[in-house]
N, C-alpha and C. Protein backbone atom coordinates (compact mmCIF):
# COMPACT_ATOMS: atom_id res chain seq x y z
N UNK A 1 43.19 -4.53 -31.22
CA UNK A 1 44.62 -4.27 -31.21
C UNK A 1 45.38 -5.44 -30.59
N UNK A 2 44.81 -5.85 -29.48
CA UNK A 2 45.70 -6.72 -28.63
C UNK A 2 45.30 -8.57 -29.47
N UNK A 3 44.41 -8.66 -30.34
CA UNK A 3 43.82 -9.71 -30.85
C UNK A 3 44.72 -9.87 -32.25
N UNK A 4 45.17 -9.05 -32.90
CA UNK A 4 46.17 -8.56 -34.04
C UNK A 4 47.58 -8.97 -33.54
N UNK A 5 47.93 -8.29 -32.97
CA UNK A 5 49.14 -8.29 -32.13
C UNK A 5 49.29 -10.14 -32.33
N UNK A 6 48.47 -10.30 -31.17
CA UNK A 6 48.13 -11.79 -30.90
C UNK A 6 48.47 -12.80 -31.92
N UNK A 7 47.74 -12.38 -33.20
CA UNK A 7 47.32 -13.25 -34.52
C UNK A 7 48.72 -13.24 -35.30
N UNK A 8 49.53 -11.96 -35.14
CA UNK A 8 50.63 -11.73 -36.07
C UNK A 8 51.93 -12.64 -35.18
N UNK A 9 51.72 -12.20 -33.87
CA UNK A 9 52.97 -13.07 -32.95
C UNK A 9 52.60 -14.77 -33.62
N UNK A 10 51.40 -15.19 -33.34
CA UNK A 10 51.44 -16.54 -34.26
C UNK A 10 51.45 -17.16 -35.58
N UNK A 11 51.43 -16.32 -36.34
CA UNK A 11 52.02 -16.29 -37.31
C UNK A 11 53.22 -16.44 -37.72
N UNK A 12 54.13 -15.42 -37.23
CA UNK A 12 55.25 -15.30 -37.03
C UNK A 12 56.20 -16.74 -36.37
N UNK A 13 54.85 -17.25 -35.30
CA UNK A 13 56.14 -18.32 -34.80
C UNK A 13 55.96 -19.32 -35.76
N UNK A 14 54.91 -19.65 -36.51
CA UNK A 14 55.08 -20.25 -37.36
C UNK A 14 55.89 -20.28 -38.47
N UNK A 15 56.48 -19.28 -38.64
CA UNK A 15 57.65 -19.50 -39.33
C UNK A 15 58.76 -20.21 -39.39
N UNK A 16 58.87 -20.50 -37.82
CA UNK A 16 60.17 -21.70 -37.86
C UNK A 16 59.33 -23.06 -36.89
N UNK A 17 58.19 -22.76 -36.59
CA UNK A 17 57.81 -24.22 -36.04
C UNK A 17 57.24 -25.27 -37.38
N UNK A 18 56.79 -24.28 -38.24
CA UNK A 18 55.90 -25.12 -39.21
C UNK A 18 57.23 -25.89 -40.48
N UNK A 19 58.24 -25.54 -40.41
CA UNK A 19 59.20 -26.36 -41.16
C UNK A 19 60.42 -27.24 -39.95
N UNK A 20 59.99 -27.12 -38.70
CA UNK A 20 60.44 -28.05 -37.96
C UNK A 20 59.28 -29.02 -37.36
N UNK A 21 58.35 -29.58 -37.22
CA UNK A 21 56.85 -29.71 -37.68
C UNK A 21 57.32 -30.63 -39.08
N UNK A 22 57.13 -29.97 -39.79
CA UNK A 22 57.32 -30.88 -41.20
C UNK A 22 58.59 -31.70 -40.96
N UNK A 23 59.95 -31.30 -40.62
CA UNK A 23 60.91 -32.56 -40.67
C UNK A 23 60.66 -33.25 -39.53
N UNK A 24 59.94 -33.31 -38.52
CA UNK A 24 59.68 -34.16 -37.33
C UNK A 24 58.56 -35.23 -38.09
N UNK A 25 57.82 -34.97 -38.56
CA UNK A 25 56.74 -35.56 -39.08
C UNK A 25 57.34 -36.67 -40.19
N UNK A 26 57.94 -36.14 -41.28
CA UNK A 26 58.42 -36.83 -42.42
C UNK A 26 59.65 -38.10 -41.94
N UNK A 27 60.17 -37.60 -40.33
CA UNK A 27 61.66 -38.25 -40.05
C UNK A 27 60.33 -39.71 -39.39
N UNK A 28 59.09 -39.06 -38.85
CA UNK A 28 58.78 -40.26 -37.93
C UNK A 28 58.22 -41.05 -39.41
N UNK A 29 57.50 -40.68 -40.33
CA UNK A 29 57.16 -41.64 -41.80
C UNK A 29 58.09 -42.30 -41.98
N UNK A 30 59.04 -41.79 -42.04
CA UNK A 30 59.98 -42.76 -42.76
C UNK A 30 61.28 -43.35 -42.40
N UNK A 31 61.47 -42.66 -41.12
CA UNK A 31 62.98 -42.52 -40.48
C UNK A 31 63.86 -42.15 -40.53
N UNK A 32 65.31 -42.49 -40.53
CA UNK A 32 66.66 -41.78 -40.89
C UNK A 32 66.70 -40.77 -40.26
N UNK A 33 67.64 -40.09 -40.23
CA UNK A 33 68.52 -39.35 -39.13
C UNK A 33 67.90 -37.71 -39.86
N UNK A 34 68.04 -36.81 -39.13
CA UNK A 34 67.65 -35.46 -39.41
C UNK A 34 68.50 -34.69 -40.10
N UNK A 35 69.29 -35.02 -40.51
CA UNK A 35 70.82 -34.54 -41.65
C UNK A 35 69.84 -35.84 -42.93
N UNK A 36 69.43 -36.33 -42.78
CA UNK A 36 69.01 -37.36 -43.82
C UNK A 36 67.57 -36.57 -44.29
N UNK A 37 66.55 -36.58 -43.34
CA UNK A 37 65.62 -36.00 -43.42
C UNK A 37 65.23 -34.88 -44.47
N UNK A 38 66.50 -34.02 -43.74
CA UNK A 38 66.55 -32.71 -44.50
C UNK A 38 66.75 -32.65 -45.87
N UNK A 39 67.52 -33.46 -46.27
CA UNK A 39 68.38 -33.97 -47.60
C UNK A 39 67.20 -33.89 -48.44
N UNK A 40 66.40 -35.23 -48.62
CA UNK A 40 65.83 -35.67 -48.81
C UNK A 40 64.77 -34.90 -49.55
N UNK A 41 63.68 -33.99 -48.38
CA UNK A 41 62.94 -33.13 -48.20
C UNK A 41 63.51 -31.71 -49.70
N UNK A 42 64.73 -31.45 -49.85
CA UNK A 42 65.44 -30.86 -50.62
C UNK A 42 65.15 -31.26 -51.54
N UNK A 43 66.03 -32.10 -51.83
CA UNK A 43 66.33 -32.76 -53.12
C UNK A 43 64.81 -33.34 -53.72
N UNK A 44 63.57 -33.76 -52.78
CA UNK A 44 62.61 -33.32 -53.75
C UNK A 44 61.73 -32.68 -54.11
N UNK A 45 61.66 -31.67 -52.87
CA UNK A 45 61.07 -30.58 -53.07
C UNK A 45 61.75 -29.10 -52.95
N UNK A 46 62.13 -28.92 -53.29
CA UNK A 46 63.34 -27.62 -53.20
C UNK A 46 63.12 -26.98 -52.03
N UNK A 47 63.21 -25.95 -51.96
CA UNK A 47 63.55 -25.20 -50.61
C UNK A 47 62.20 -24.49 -50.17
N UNK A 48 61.45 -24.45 -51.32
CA UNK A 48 60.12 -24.12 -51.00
C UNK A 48 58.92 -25.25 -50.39
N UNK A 49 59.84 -26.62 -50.53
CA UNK A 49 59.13 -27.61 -49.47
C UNK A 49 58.94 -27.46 -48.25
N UNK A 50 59.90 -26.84 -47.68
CA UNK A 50 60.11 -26.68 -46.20
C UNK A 50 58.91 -25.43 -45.66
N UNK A 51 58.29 -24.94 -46.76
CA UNK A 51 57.29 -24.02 -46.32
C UNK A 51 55.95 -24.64 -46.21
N UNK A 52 55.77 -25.84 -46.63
CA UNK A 52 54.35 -27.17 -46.90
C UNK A 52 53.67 -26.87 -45.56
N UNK A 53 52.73 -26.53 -45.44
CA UNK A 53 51.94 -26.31 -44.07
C UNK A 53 52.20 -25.00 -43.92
N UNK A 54 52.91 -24.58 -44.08
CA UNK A 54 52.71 -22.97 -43.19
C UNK A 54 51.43 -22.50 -43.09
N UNK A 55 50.30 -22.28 -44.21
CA UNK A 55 49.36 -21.67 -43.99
C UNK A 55 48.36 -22.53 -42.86
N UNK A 56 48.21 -23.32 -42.11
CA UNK A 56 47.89 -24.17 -41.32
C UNK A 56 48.35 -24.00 -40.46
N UNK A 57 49.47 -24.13 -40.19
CA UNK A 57 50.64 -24.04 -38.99
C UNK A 57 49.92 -22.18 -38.88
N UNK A 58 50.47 -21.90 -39.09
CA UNK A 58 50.01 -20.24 -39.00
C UNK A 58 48.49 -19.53 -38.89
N UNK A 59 47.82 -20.68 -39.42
CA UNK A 59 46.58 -20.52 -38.35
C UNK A 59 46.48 -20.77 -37.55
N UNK A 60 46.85 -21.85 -37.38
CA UNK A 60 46.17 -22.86 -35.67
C UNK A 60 47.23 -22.16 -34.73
N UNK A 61 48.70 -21.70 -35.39
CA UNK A 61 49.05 -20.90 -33.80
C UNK A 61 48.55 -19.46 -33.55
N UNK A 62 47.89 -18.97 -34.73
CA UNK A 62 47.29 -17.32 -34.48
C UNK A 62 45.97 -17.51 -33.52
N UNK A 63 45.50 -18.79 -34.10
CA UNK A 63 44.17 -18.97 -32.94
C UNK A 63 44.58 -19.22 -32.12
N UNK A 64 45.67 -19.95 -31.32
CA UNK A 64 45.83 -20.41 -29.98
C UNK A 64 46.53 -19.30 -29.11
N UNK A 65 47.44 -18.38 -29.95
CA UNK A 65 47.95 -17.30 -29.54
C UNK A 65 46.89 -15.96 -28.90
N UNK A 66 46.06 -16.10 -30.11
CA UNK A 66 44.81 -14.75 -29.57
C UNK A 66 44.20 -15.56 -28.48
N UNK A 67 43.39 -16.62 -28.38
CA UNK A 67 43.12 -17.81 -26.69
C UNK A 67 43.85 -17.25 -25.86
N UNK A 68 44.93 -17.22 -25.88
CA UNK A 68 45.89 -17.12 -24.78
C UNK A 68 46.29 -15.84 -24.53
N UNK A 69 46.61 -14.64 -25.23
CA UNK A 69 47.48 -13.84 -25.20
C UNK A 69 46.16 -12.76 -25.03
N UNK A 70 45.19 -12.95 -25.73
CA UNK A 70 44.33 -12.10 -25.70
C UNK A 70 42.83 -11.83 -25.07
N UNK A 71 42.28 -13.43 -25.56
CA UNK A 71 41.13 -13.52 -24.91
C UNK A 71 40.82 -13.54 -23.60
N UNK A 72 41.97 -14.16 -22.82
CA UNK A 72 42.09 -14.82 -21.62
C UNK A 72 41.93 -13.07 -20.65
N UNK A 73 42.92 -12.39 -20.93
CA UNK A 73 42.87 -10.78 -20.02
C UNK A 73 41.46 -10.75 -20.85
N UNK A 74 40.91 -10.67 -21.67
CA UNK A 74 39.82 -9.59 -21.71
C UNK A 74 38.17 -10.82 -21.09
N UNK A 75 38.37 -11.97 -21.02
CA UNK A 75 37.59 -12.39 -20.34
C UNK A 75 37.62 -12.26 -19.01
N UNK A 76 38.78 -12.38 -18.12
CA UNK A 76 39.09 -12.45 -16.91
C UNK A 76 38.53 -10.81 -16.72
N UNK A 77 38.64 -9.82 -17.66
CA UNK A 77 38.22 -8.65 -16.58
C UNK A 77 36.55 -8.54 -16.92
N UNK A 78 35.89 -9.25 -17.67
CA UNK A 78 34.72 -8.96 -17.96
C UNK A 78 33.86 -10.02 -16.86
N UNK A 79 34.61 -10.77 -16.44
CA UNK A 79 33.95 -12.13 -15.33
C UNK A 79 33.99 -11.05 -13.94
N UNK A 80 35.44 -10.11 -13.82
CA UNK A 80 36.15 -9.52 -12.64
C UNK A 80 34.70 -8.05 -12.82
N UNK A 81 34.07 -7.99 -13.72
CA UNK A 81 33.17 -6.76 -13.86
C UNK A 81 31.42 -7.27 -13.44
N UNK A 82 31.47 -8.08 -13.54
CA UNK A 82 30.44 -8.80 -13.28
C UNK A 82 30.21 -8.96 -11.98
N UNK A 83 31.01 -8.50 -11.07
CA UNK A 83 31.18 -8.93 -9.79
C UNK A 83 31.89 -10.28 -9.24
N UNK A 84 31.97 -10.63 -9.71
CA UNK A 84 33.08 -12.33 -9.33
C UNK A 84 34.81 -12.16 -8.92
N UNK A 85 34.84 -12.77 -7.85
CA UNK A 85 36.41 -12.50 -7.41
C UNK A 85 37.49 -12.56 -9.12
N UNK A 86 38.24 -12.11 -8.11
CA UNK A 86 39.64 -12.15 -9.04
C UNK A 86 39.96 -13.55 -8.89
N UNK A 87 39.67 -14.73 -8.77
CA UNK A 87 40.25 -16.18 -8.84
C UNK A 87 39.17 -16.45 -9.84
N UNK A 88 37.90 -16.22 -9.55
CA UNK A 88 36.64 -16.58 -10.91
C UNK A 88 37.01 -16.13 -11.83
N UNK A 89 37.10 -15.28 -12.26
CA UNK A 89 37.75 -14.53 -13.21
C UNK A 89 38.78 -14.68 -14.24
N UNK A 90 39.99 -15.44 -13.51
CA UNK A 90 40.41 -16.09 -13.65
C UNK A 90 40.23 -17.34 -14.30
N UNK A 91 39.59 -17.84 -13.73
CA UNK A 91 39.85 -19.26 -13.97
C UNK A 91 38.44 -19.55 -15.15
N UNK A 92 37.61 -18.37 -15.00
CA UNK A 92 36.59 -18.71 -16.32
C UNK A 92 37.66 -17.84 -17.17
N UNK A 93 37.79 -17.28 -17.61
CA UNK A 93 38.39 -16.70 -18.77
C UNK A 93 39.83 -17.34 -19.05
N UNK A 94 40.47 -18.37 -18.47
CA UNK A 94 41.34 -19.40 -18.81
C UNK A 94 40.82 -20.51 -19.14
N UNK A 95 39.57 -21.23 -18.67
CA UNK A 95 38.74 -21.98 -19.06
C UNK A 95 38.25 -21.87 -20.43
N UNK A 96 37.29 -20.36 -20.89
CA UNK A 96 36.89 -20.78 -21.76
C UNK A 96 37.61 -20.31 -23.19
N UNK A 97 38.64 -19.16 -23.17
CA UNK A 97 39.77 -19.01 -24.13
C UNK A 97 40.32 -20.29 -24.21
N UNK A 98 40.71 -21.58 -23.49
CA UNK A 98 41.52 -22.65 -23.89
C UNK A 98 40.55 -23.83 -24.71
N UNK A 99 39.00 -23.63 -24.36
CA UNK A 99 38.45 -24.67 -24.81
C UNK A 99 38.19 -23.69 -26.36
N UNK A 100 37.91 -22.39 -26.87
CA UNK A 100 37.49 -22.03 -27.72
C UNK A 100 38.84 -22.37 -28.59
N UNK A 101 40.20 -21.59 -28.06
CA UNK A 101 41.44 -21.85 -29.01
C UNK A 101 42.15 -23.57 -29.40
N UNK A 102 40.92 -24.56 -28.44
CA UNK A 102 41.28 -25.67 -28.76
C UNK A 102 42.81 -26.31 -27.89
């Protein structure tokens, strides 16, 4: 439930990072101003350009989102069950949710 949740919130932000993402990227290729950028991006790929990456963008933030949002509480209480303070616990289940979500 809380891994879903997780996957859909990143998804979701990908909706407006992954076509701001794309004009940051295309403005550093080639330059010109971000009123230029945009133009551009339009006029040759219609409006469905601005969606180029989403399915990418919308993975890599559903994985980094469940890392963070999800894995991290359910490692921290399984380290905290094991017997290990609440700072171990911590700090392994922030440890290894950040190296798995990259």
């Amino acid at each position: 439930e809380d891994a879903g949740a997780a996957a859909a919130g990143g998804a979701s932000s990908a909706m407006w990072v992954s076509p701001v993402e794309l004009v940051v990227i295309q403005q550093q290729r080639f330059g010109g101003s971000i009123a230029g950028t945009l133009l551009r991006l339009y006029h040759n790929f219609g409006l469905y350009g601005f969606g180029r990456g989403y399915m990418a963008t919308g993975l890599r933030d559903s994985v980094y989102v469940i890392g963070m949002l999800s894995a991290t509480p359910f490692l921290e209480k399984e380290v905290k069950q094991l017997g290990f303070g609440a700072a171990a616990g911590s700090v392994v289940g922030s440890l290894t949710a950040g190296v798995v979500a990259g």
